[in-house]
C-alpha atoms as a PDB file:
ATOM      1  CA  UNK A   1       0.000   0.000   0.000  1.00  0.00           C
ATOM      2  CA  UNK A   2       1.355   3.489  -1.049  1.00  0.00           C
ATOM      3  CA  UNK A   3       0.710   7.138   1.267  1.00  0.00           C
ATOM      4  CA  UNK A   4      -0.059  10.102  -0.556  1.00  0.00           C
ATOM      5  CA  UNK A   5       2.514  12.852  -0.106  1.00  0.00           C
ATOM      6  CA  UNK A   6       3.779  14.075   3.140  1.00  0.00           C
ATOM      7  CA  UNK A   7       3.033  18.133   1.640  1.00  0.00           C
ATOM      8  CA  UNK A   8      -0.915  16.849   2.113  1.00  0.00           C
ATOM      9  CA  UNK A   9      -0.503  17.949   6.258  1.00  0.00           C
ATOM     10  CA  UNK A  10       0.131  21.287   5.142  1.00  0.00           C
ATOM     11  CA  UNK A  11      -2.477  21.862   2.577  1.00  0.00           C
ATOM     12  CA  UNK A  12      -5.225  20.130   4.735  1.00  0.00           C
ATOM     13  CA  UNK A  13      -3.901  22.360   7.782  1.00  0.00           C
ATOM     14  CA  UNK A  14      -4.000  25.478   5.973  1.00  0.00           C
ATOM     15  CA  UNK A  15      -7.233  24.931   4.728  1.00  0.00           C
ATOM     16  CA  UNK A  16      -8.410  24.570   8.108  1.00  0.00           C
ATOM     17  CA  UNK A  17      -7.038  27.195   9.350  1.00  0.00           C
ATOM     18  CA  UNK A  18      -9.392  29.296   6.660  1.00  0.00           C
ATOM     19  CA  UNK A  19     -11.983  27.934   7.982  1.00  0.00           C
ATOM     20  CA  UNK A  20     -11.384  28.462  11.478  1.00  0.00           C
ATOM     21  CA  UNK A  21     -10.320  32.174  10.643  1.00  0.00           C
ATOM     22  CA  UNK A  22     -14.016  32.790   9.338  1.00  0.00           C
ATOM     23  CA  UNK A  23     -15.655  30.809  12.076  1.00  0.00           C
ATOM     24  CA  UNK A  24     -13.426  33.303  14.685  1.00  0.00           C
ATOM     25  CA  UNK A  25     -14.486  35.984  12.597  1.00  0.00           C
ATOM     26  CA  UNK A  26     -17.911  35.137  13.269  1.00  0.00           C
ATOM     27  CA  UNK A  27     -17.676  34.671  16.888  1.00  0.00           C
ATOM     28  CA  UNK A  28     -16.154  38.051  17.362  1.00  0.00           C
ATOM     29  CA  UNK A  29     -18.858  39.334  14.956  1.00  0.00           C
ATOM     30  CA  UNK A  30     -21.236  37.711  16.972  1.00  0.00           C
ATOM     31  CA  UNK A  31     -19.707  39.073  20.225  1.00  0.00           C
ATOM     32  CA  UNK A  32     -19.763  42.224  19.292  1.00  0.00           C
ATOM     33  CA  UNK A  33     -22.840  42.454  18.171  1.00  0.00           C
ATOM     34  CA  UNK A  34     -24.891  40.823  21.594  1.00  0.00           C
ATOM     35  CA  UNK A  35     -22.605  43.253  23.504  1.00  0.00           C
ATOM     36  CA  UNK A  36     -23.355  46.622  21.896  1.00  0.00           C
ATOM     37  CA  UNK A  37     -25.765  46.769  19.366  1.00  0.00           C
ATOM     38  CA  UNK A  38     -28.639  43.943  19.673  1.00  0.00           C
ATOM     39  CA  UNK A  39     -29.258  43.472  23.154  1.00  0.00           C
ATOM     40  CA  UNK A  40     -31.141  40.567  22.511  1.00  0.00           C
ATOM     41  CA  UNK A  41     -28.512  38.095  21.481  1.00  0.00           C
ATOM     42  CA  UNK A  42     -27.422  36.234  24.682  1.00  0.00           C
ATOM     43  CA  UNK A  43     -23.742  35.759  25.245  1.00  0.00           C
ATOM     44  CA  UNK A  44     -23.435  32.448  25.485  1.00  0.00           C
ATOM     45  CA  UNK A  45     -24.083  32.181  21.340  1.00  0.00           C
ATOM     46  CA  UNK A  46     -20.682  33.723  20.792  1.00  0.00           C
ATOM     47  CA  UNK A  47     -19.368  31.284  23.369  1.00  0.00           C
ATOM     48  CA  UNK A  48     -20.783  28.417  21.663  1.00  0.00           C
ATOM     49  CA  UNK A  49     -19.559  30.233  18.248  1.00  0.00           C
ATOM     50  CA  UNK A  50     -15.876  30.540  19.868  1.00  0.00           C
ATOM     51  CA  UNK A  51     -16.100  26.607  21.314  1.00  0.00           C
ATOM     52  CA  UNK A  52     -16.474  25.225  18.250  1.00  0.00           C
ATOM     53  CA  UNK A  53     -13.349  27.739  16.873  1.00  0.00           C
ATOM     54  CA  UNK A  54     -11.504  26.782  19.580  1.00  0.00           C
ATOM     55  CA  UNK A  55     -12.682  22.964  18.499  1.00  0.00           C
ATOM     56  CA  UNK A  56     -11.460  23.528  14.777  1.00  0.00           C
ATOM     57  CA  UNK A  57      -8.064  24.555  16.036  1.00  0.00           C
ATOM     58  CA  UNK A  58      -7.326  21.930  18.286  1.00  0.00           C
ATOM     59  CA  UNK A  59      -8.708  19.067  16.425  1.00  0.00           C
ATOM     60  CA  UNK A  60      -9.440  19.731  13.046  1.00  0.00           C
ATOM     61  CA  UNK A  61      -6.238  21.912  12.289  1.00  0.00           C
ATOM     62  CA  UNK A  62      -3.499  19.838  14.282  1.00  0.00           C
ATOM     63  CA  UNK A  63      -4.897  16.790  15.140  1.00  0.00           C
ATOM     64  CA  UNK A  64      -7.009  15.401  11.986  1.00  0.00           C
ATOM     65  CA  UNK A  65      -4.920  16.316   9.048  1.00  0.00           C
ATOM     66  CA  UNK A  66      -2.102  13.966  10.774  1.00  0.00           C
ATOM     67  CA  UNK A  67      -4.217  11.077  11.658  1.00  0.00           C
ATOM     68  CA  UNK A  68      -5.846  11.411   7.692  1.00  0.00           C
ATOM     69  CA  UNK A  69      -2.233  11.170   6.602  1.00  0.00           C
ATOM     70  CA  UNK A  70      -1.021   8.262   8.708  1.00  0.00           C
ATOM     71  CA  UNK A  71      -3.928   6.028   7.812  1.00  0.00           C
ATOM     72  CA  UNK A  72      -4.844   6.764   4.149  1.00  0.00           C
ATOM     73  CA  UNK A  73      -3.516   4.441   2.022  1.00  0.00           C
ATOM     74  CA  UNK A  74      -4.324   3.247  -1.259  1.00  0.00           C
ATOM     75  CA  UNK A  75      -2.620   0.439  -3.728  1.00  0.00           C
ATOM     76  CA  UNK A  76      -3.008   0.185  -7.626  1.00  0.00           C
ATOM     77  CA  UNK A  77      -3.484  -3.916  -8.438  1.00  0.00           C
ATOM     78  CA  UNK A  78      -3.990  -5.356 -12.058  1.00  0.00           C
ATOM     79  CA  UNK A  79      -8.077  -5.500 -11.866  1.00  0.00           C
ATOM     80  CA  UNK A  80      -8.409  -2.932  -9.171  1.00  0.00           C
ATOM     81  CA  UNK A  81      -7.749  -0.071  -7.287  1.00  0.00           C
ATOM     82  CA  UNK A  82      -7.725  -0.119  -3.461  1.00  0.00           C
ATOM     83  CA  UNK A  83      -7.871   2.601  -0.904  1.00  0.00           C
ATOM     84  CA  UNK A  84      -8.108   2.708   2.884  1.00  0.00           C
ATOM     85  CA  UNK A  85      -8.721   5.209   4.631  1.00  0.00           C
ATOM     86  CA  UNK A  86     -10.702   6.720   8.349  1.00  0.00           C
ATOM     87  CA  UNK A  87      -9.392   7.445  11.513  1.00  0.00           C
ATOM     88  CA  UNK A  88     -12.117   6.048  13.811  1.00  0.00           C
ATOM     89  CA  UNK A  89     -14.498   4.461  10.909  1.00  0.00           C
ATOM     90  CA  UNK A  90     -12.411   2.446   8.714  1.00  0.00           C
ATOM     91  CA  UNK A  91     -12.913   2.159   5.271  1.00  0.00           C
ATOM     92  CA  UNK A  92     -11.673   0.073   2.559  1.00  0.00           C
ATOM     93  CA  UNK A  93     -12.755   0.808  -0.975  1.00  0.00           C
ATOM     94  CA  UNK A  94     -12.087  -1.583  -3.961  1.00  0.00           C
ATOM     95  CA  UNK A  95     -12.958  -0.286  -7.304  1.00  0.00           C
ATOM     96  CA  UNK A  96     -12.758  -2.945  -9.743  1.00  0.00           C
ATOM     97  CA  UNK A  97     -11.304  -1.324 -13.074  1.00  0.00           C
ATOM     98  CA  UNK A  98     -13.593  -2.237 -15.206  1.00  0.00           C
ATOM     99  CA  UNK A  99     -15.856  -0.203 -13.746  1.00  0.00           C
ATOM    100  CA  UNK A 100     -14.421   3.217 -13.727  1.00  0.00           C
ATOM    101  CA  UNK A 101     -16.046   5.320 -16.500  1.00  0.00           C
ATOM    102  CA  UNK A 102     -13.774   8.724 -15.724  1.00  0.00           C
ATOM    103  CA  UNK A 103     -10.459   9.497 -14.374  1.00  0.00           C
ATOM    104  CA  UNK A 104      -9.557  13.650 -13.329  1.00  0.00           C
ATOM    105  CA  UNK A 105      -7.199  15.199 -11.961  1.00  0.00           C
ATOM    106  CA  UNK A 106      -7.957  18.435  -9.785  1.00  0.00           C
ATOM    107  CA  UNK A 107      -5.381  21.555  -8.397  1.00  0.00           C
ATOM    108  CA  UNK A 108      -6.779  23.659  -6.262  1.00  0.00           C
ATOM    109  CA  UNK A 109      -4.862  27.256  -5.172  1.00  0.00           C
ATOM    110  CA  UNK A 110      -3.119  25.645  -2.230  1.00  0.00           C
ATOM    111  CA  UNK A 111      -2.578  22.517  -3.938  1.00  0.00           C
ATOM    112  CA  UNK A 112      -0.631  24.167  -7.358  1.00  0.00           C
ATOM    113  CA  UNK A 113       1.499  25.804  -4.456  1.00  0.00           C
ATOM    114  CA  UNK A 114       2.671  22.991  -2.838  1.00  0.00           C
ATOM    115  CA  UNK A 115       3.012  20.802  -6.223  1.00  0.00           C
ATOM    116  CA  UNK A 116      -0.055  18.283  -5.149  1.00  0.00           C
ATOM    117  CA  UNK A 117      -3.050  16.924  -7.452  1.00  0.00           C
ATOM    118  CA  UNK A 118      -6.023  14.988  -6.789  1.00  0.00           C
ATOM    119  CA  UNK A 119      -7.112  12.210  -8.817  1.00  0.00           C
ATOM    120  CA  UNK A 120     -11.126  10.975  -9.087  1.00  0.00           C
ATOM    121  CA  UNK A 121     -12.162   7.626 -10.091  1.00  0.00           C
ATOM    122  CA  UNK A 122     -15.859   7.799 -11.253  1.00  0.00           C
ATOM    123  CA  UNK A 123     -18.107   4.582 -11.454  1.00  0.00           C
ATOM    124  CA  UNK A 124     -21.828   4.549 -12.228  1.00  0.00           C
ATOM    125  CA  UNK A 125     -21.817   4.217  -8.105  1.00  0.00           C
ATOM    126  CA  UNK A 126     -20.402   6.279  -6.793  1.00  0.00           C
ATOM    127  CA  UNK A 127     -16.858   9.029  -6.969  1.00  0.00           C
ATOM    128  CA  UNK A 128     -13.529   7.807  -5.265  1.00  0.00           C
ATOM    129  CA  UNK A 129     -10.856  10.336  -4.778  1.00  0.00           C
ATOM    130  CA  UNK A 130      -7.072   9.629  -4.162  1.00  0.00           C
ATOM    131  CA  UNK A 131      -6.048  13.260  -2.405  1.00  0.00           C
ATOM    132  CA  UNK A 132      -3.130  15.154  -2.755  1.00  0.00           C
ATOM    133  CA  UNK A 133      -0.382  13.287  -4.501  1.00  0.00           C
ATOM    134  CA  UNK A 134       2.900  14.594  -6.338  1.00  0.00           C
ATOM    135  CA  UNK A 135       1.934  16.633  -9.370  1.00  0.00           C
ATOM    136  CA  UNK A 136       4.484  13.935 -11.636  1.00  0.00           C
ATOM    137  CA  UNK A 137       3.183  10.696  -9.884  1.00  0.00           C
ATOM    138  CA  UNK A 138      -0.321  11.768 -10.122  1.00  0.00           C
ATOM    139  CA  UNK A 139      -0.320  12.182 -13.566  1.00  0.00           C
ATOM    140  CA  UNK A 140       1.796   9.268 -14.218  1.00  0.00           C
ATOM    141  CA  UNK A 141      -0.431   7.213 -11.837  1.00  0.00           C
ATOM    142  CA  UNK A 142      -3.110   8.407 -14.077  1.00  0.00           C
ATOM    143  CA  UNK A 143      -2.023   7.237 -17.283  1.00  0.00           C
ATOM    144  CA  UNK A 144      -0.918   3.758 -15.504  1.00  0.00           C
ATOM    145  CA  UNK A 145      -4.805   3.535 -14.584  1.00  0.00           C
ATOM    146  CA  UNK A 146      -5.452   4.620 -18.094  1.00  0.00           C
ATOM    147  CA  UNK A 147      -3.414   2.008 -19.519  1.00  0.00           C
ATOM    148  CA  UNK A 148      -4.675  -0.672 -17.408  1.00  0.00           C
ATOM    149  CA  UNK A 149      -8.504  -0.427 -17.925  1.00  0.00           C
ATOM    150  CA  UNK A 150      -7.194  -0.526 -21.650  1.00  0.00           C
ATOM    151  CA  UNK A 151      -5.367  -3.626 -21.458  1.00  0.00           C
ATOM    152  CA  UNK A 152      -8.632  -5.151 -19.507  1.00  0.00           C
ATOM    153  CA  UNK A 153     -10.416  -3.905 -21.918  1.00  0.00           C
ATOM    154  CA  UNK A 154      -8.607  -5.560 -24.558  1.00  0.00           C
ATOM    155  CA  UNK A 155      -8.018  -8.960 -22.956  1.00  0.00           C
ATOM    156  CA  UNK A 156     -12.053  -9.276 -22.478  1.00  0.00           C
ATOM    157  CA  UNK A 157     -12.872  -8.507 -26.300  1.00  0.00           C
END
């Protein structure tokens, strides 16, 4: 079984970082406003608002993105492609090839940045993603996909 890159910590931590910066912008909003202008907002809303910031930067910005990381996995086979992944649910995905109908690649803003791509495995079912990989081994693990569905392909006709 093969880990995605090590640069996926980062990306997933910044992005929740984002987040957490608008959800503290809220609170404060939300503080702000129960204090001086509508009297009728309680405090403890922006307290709940600030728990669940304080919440996002404990767990979701340090703690998650490193426990994603350690147990996402995901192996490439002849017929198949399989992925595990969870921290406290486990899952393990097989996607025989023969199925898969579409294969993408996506680059977000943070992920250009730090050289990472995406790549999404589309069935009739459902949509399995393989997150944040090398920019060259996604694409080459792409076109290995590719090339494998075509020799399936091939060996069934």
């Amino acid at each position: 079984m093969e880990k995605i890159s090590p640069k996926a910590i980062k990306v997933w931590r910044i992005r929740e970082s984002i987040i957490a910066g608008i959800i503290l912008i809220a609170a404060l909003t939300a503080l702000i406003l129960s204090l001086w202008v509508w009297e009728w907002i309680p405090l403890w809303v922006p307290l709940v608002i600030f728990a669940f910031f304080l919440y996002g930067c404990i767990f979701q910005i340090w703690l998650f993105p490193k426990l994603q990381y350690k147990y996402f996995r995901y192996q490439v086979q002849e017929d198949e492609i399989k992925i595990h992944s969870g921290i406290w649910v486990k899952k393990q995905i097989s996607v025989p090839l023969f199925r898969v109908q579409n294969i993408d690649t996506h680059v977000g803003p943070l992920m250009r940045r730090f050289g990472l791509k995406s790549i999404t495995l589309r069935t009739s079912a459902e949509r399995v993603e393989i997150p944040e990989l090398e920019a060259d081994k996604a694409d080459s693990l792409r076109n290995d996909i590719r090339t494998l569905i075509n020799e399936n392909t091939r060996r069934e006709i």
